[in-house]
N, C-alpha and C. Protein backbone atom coordinates (compact mmCIF):
# COMPACT_ATOMS: atom_id res chain seq x y z
N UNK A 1 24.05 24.41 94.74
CA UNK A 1 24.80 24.49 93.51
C UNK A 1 23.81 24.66 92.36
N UNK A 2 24.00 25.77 91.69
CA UNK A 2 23.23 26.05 90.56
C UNK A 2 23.91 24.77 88.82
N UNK A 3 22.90 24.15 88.17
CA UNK A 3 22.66 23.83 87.00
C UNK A 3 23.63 24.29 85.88
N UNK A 4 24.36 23.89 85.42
CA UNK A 4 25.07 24.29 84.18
C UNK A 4 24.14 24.69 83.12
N UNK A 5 23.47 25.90 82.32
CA UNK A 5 23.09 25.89 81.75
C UNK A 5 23.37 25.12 79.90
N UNK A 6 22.84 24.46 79.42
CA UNK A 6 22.91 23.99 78.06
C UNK A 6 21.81 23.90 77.11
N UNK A 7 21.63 23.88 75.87
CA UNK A 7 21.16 24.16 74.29
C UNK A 7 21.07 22.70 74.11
N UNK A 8 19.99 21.93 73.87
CA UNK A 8 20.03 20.28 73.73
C UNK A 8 19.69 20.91 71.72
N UNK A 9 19.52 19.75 70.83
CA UNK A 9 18.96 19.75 70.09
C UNK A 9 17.70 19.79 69.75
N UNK A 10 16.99 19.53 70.87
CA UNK A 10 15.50 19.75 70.95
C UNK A 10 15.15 21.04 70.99
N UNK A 11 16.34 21.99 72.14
CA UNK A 11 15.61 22.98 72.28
C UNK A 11 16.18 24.15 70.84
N UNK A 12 17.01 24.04 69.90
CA UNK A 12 17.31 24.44 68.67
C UNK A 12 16.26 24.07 68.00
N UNK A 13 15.53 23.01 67.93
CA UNK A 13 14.67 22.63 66.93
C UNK A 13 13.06 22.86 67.14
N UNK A 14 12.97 23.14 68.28
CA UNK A 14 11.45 23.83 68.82
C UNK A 14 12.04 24.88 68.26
N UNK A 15 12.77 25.91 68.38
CA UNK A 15 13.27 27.38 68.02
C UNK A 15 12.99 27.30 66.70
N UNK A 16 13.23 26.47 66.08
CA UNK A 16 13.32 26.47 64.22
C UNK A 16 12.23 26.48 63.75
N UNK A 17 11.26 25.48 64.95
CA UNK A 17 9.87 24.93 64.23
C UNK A 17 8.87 26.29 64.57
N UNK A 18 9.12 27.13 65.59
CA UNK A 18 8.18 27.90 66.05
C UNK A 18 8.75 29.40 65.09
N UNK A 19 9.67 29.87 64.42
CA UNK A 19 10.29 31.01 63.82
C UNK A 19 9.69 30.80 62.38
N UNK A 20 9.82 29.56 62.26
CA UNK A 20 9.41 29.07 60.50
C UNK A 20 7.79 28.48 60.40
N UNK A 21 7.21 29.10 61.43
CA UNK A 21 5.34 28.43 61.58
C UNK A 21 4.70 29.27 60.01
N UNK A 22 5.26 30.31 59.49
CA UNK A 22 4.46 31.37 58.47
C UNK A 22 5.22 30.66 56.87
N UNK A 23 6.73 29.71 57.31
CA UNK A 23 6.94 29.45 55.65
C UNK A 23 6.23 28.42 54.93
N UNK A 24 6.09 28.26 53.90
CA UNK A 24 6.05 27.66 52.88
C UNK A 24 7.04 26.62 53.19
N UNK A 25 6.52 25.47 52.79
CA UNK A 25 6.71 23.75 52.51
C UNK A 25 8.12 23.75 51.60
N UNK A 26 8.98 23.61 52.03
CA UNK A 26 10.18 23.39 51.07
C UNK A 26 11.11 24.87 51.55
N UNK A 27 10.67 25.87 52.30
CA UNK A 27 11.47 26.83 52.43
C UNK A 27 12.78 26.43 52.93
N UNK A 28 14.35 27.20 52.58
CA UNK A 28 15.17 27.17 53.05
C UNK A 28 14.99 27.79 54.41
N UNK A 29 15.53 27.57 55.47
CA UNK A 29 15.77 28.15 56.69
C UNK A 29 17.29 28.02 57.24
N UNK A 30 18.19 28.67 56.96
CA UNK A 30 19.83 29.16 57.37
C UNK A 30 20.13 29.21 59.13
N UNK A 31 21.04 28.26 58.98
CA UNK A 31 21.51 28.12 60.70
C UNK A 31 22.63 28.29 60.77
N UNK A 32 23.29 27.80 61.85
CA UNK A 32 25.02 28.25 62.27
C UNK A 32 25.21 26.90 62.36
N UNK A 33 26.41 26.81 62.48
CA UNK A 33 27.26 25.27 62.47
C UNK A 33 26.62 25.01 63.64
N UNK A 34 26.82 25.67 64.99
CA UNK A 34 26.39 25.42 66.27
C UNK A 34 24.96 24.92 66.65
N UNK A 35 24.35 25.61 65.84
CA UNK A 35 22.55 24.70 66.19
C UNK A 35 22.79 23.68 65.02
N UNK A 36 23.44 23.36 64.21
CA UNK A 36 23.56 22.10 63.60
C UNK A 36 24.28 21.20 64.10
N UNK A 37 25.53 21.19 65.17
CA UNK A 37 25.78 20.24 65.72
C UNK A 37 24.70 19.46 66.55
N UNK A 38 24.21 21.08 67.49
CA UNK A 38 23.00 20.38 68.01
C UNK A 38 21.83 19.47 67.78
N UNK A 39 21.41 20.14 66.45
CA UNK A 39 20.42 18.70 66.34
C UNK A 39 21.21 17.16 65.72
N UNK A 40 22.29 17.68 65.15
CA UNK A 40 23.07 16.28 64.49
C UNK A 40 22.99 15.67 66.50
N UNK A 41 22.87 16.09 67.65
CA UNK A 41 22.68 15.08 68.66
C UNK A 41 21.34 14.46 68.96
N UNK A 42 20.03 14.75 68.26
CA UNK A 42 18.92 14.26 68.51
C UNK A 42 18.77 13.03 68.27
N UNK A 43 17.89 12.33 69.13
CA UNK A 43 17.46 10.68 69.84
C UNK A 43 16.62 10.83 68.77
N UNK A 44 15.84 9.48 68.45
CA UNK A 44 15.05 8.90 67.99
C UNK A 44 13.66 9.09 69.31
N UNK A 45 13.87 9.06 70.35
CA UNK A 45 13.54 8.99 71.17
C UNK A 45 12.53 10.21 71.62
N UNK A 46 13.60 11.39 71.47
CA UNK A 46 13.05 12.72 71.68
C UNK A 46 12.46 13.04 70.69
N UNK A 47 12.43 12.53 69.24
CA UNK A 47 11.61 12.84 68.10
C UNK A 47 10.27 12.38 68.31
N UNK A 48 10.20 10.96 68.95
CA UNK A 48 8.81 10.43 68.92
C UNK A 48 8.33 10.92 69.92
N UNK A 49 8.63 11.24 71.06
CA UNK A 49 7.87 11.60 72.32
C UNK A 49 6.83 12.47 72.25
N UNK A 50 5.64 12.43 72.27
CA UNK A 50 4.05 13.16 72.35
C UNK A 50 5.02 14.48 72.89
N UNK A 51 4.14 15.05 71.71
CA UNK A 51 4.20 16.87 71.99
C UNK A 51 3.63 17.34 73.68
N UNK A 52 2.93 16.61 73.91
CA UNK A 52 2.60 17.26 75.71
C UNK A 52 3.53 16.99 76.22
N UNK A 53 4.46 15.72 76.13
CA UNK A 53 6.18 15.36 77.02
C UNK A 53 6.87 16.12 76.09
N UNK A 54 7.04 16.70 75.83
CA UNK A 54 7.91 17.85 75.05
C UNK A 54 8.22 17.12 73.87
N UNK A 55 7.79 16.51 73.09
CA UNK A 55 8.73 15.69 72.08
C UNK A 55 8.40 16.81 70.62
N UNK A 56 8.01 15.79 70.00
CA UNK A 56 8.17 16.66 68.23
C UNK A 56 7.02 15.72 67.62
N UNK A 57 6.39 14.36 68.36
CA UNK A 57 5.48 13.63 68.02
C UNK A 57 5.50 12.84 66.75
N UNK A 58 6.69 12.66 66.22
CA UNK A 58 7.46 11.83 64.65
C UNK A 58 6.76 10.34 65.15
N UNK A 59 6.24 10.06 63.86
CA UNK A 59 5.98 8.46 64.27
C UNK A 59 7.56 7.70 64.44
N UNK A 60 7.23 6.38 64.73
CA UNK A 60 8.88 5.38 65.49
C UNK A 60 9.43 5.50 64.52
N UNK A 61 8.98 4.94 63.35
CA UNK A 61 10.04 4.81 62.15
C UNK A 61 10.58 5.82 61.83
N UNK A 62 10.02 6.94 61.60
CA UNK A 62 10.38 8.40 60.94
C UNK A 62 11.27 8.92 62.01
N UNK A 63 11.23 8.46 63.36
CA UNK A 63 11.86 9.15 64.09
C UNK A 63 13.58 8.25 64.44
N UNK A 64 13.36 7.36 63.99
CA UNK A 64 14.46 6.21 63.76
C UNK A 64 15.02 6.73 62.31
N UNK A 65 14.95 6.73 61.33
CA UNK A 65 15.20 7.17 60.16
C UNK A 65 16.32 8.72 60.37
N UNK A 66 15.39 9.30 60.81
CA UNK A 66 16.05 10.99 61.10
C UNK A 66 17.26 10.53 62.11
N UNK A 67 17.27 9.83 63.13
CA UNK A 67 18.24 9.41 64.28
C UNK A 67 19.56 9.14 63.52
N UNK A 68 19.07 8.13 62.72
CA UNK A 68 20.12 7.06 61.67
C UNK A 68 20.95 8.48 61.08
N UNK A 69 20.34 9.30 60.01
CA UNK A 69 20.56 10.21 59.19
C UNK A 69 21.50 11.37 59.67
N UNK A 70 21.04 11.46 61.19
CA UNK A 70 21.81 12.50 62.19
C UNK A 70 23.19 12.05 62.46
N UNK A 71 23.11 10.72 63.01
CA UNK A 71 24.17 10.53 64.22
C UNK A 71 24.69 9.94 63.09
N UNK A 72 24.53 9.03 62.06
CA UNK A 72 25.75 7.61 61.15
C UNK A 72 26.03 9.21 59.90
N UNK A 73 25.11 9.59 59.68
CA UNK A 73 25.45 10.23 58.35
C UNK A 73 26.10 11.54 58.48
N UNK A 74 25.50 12.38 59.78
CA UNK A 74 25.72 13.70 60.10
C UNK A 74 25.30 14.68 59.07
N UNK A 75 24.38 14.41 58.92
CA UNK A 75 22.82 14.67 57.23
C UNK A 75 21.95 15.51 57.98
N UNK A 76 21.34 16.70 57.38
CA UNK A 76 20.20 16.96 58.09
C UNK A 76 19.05 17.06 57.20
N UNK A 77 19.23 15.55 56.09
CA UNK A 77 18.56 16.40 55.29
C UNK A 77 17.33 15.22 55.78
N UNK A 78 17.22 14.72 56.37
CA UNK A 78 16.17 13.73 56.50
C UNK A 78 14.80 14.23 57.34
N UNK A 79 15.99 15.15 58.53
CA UNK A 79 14.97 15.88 59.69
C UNK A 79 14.41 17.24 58.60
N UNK A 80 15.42 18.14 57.58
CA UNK A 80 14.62 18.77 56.69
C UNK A 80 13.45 18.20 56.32
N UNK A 81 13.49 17.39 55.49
CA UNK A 81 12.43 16.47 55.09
C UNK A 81 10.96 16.20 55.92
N UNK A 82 11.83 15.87 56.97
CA UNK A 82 10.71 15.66 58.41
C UNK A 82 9.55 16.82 58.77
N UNK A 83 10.32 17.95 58.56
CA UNK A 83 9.94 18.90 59.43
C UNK A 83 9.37 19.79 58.16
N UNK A 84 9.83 19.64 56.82
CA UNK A 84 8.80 20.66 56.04
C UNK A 84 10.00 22.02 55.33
N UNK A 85 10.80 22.11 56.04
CA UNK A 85 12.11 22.83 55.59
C UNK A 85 12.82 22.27 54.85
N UNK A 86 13.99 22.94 54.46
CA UNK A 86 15.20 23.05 53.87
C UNK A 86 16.12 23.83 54.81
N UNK A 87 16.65 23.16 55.81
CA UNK A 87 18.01 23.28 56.71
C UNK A 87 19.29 23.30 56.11
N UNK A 88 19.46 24.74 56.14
CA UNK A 88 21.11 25.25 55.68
C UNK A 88 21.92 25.74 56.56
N UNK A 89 23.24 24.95 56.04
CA UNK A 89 23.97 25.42 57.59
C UNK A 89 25.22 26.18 56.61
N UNK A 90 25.12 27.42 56.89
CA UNK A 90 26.43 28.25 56.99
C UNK A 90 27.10 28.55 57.71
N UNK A 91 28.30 27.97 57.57
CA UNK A 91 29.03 28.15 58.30
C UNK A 91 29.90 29.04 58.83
N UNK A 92 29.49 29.89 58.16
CA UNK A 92 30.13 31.78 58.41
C UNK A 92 28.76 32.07 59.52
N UNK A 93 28.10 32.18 59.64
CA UNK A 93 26.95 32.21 60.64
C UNK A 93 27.10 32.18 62.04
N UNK A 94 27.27 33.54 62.85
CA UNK A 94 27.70 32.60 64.54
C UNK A 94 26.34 33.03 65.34
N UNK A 95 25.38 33.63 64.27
CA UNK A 95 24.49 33.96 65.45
C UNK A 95 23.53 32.08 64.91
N UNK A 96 22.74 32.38 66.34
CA UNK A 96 22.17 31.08 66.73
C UNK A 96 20.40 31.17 66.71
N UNK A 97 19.52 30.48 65.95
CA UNK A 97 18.43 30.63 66.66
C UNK A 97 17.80 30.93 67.92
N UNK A 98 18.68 30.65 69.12
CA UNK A 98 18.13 30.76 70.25
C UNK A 98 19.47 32.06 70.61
N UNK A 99 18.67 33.56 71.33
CA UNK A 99 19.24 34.48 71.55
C UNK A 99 20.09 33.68 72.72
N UNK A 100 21.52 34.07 72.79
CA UNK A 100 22.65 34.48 73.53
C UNK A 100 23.20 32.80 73.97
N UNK A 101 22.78 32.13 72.91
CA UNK A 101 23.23 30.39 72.51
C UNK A 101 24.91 30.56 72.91
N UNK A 102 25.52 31.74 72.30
CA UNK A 102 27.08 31.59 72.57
C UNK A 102 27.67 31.48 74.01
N UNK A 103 27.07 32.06 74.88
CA UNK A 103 27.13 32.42 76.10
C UNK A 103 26.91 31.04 76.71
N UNK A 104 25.63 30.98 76.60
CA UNK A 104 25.16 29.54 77.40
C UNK A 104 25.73 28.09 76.54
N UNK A 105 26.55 28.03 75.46
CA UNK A 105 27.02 27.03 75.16
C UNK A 105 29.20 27.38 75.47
N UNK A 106 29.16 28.40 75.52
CA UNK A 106 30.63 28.40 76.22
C UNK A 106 30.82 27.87 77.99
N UNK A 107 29.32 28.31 78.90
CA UNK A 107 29.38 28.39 79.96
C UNK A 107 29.36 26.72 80.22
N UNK A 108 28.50 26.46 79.48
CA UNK A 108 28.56 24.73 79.44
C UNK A 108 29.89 24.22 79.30
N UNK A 109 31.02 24.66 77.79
CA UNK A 109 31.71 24.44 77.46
C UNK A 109 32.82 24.37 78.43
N UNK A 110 33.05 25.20 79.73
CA UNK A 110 33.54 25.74 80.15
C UNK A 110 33.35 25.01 81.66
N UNK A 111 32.38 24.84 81.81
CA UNK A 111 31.85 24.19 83.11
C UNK A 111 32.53 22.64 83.61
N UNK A 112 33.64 22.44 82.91
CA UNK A 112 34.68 20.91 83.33
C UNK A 112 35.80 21.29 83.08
N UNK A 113 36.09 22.50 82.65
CA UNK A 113 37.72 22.94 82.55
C UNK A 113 38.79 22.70 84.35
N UNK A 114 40.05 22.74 84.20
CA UNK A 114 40.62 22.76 85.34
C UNK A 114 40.95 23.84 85.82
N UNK A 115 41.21 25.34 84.43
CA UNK A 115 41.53 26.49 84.93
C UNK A 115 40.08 27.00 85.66
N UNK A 116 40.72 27.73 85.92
CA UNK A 116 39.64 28.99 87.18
C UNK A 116 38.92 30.11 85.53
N UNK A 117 37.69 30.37 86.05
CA UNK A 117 37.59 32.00 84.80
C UNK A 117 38.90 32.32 84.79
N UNK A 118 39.34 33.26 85.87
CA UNK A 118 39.85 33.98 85.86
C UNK A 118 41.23 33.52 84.88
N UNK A 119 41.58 32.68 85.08
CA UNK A 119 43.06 31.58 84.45
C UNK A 119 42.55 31.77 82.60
N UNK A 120 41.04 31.53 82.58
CA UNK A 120 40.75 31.54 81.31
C UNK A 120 40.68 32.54 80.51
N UNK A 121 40.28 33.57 80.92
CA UNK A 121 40.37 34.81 80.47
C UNK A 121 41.90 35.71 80.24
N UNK A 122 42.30 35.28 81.11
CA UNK A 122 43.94 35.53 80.86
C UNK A 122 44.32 34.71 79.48
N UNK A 123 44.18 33.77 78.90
CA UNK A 123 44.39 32.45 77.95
C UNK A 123 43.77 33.22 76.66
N UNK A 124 42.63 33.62 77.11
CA UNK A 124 41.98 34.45 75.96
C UNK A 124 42.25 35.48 75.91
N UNK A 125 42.63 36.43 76.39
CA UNK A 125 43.38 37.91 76.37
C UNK A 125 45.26 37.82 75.63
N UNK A 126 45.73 36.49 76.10
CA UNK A 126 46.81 36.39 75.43
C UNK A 126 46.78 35.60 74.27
N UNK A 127 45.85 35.08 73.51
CA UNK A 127 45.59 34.60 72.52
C UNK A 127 45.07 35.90 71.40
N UNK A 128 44.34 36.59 72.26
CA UNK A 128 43.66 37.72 71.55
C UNK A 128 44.95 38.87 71.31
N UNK A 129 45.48 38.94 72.63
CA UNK A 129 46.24 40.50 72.22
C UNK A 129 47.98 39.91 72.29
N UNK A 130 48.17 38.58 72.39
CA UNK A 130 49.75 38.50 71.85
C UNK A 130 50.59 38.32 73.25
């Protein structure tokens, strides 16, 4: 049995940190609602973890702070802060930092339903064409 593929908040936010390596300190950087839910799910945990364990290397507090800010406030302005950006989320926006995010976050989405594809696509064809 193959892996459900999924988009954690980590892996949106490596995407952000490695696209925006050339801006300037305070730059805005524009996202989609969808990579902003995602990081509104980031641990405290995965912030502090040493960059060789994949983390982002945030000291405890800073990475507790951003956690708080994410999950109680649903704020991104703390991890902005964190990270050297200005995180804007438009919400007219469906493309995603990470190419073909829609795909692999429907397939996820999709991956505990009771209908069959096939059941689903019918659902969406009669939603779409009436």
């Amino acid at each position: 049995m193959f892996e459900i593929p999924k988009i954690t908040g980590a892996d949106v936010l490596r995407e952000i940190l490695k696209q925006a390596t050339e801006y300037p300190a305070g730059s805005p950087f524009t996202i989609g609602i969808g990579d902003s839910r995602d990081l509104l799910k980031l641990t405290a945990k995965e912030l502090a973890e040493n960059i060789d364990n994949d983390g982002f290397g945030f000291n405890e507090q800073l990475a507790k702070e951003v956690e708080f800010d994410l999950q109680t406030n649903a704020s991104l302005q703390s991890l902005s802060k964190a990270i050297g950006i200005r995180l804007i989320v438009d919400k007219g926006n469906r493309k995603s930092v990470i190419p073909n995010a829609g795909i692999i976050r429907s397939a996820g989405a999709l991956a505990h339903e009771e209908e069959t594809l096939e059941e689903t696509l019918a659902i969406l064809h009669q939603i779409r064409h009436g």
